[in-house]
C-alpha atoms as a PDB file:
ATOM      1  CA  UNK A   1      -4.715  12.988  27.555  1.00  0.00           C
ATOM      2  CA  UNK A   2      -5.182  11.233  24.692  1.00  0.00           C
ATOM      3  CA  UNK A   3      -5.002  12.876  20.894  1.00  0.00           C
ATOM      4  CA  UNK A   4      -8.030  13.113  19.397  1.00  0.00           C
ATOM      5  CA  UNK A   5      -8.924  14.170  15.452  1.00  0.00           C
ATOM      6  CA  UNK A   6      -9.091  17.827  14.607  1.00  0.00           C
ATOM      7  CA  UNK A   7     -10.728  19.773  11.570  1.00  0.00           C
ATOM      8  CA  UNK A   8      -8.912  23.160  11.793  1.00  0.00           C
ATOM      9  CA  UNK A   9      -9.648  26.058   8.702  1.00  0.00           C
ATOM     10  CA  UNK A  10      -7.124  28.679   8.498  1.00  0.00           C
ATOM     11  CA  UNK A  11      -6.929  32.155   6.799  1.00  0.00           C
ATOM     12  CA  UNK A  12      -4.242  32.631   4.709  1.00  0.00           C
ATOM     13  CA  UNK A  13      -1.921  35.642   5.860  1.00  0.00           C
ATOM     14  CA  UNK A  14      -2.036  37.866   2.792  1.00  0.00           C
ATOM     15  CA  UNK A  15       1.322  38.057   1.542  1.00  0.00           C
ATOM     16  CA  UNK A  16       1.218  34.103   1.000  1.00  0.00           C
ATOM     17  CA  UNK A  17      -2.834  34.510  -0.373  1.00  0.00           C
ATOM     18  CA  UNK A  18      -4.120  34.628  -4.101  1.00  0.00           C
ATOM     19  CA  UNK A  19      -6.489  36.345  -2.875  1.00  0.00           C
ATOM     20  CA  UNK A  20      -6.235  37.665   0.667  1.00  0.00           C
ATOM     21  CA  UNK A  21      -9.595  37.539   2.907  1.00  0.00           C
ATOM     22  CA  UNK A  22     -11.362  34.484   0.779  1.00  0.00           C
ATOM     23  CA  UNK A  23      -7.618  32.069   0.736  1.00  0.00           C
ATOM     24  CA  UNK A  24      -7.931  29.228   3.467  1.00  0.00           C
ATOM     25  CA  UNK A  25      -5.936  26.037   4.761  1.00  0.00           C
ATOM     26  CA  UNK A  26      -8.341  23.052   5.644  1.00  0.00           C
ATOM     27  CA  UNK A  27      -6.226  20.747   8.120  1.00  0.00           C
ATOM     28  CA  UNK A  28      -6.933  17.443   9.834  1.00  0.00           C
ATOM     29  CA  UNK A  29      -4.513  16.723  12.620  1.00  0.00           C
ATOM     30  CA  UNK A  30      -4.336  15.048  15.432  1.00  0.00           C
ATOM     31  CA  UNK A  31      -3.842  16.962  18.916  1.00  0.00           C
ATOM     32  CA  UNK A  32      -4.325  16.721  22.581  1.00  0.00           C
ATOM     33  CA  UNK A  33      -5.920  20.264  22.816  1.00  0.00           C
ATOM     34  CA  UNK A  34      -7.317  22.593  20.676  1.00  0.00           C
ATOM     35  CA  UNK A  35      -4.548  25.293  21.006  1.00  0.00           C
ATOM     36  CA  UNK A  36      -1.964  21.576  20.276  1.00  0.00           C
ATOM     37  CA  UNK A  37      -4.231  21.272  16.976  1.00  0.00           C
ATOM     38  CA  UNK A  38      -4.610  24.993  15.462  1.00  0.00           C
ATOM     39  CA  UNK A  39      -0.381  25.291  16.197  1.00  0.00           C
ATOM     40  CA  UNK A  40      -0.334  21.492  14.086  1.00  0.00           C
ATOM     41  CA  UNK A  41      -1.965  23.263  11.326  1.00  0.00           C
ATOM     42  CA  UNK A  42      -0.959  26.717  11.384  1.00  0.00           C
ATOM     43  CA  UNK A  43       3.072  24.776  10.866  1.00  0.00           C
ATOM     44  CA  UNK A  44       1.495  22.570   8.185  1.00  0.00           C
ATOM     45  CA  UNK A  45      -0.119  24.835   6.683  1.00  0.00           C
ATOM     46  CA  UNK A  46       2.844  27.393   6.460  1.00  0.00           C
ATOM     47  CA  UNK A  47       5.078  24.181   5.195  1.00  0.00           C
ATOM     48  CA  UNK A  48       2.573  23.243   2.782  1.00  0.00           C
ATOM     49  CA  UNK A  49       2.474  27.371   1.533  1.00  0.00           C
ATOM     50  CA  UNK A  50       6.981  27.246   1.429  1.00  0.00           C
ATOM     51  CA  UNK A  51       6.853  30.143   3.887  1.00  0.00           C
ATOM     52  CA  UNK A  52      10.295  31.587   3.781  1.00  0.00           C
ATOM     53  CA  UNK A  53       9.889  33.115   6.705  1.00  0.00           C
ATOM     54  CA  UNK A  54       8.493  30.476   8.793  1.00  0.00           C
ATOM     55  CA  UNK A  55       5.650  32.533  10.370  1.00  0.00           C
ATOM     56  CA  UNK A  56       2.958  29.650  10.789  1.00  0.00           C
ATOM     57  CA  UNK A  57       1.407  32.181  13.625  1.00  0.00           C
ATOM     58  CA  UNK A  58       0.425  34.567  10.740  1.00  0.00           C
ATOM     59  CA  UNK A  59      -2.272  31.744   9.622  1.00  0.00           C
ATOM     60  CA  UNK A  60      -5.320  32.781  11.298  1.00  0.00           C
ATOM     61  CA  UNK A  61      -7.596  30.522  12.346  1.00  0.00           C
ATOM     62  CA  UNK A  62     -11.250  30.587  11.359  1.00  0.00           C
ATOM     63  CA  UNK A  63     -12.811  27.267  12.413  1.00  0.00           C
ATOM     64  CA  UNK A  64     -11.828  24.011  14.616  1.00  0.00           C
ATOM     65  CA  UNK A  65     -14.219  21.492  14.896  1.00  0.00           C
ATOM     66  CA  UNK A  66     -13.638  17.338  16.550  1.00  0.00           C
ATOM     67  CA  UNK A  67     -12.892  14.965  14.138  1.00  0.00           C
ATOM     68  CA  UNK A  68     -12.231  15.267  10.234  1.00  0.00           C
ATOM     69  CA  UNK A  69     -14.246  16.601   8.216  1.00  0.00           C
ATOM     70  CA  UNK A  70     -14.353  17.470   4.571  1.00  0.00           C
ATOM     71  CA  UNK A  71     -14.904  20.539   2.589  1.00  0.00           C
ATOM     72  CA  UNK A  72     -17.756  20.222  -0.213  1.00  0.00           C
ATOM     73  CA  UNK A  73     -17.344  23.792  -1.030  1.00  0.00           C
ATOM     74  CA  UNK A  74     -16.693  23.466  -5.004  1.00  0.00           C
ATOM     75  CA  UNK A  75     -13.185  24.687  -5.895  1.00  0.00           C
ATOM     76  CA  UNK A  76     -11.665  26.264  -8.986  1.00  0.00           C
END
């Protein structure tokens, strides 16, 4: 199979989140398979946070969608 682009928005676990329930990830990786692109961004997401503990599973995921796409949300 072939990798294809991913869009994949995660929920922060709360002891990482500002403010738990409303902090998210937005990732675009590349996988073979969904479950291949939520556990890409669920580790990037985690490396991008410095978890300590190293528990990318705790980053829940909300969203995946093919190909990028980008959040025009506005952002503090």
């Amino acid at each position: 199979m072939r990798p294809v682009k991913y869009s994949v928005l995660l929920l922060r676990p709360d002891y990482v989140a500002d403010d738990y329930g409303q902090d998210t990830y937005m990732a675009h990786v590349w996988g073979t398979s969904v479950d291949q692109a939520i556990e890409r961004a669920q580790k990037e997401a985690a490396e991008a946070d410095k978890d300590e503990d190293d528990c990318w599973v705790d980053y829940y995921p909300l969203l995946v969608t093919r190909g990028h796409i980008d959040d025009l949300a506005p952002h503090d």
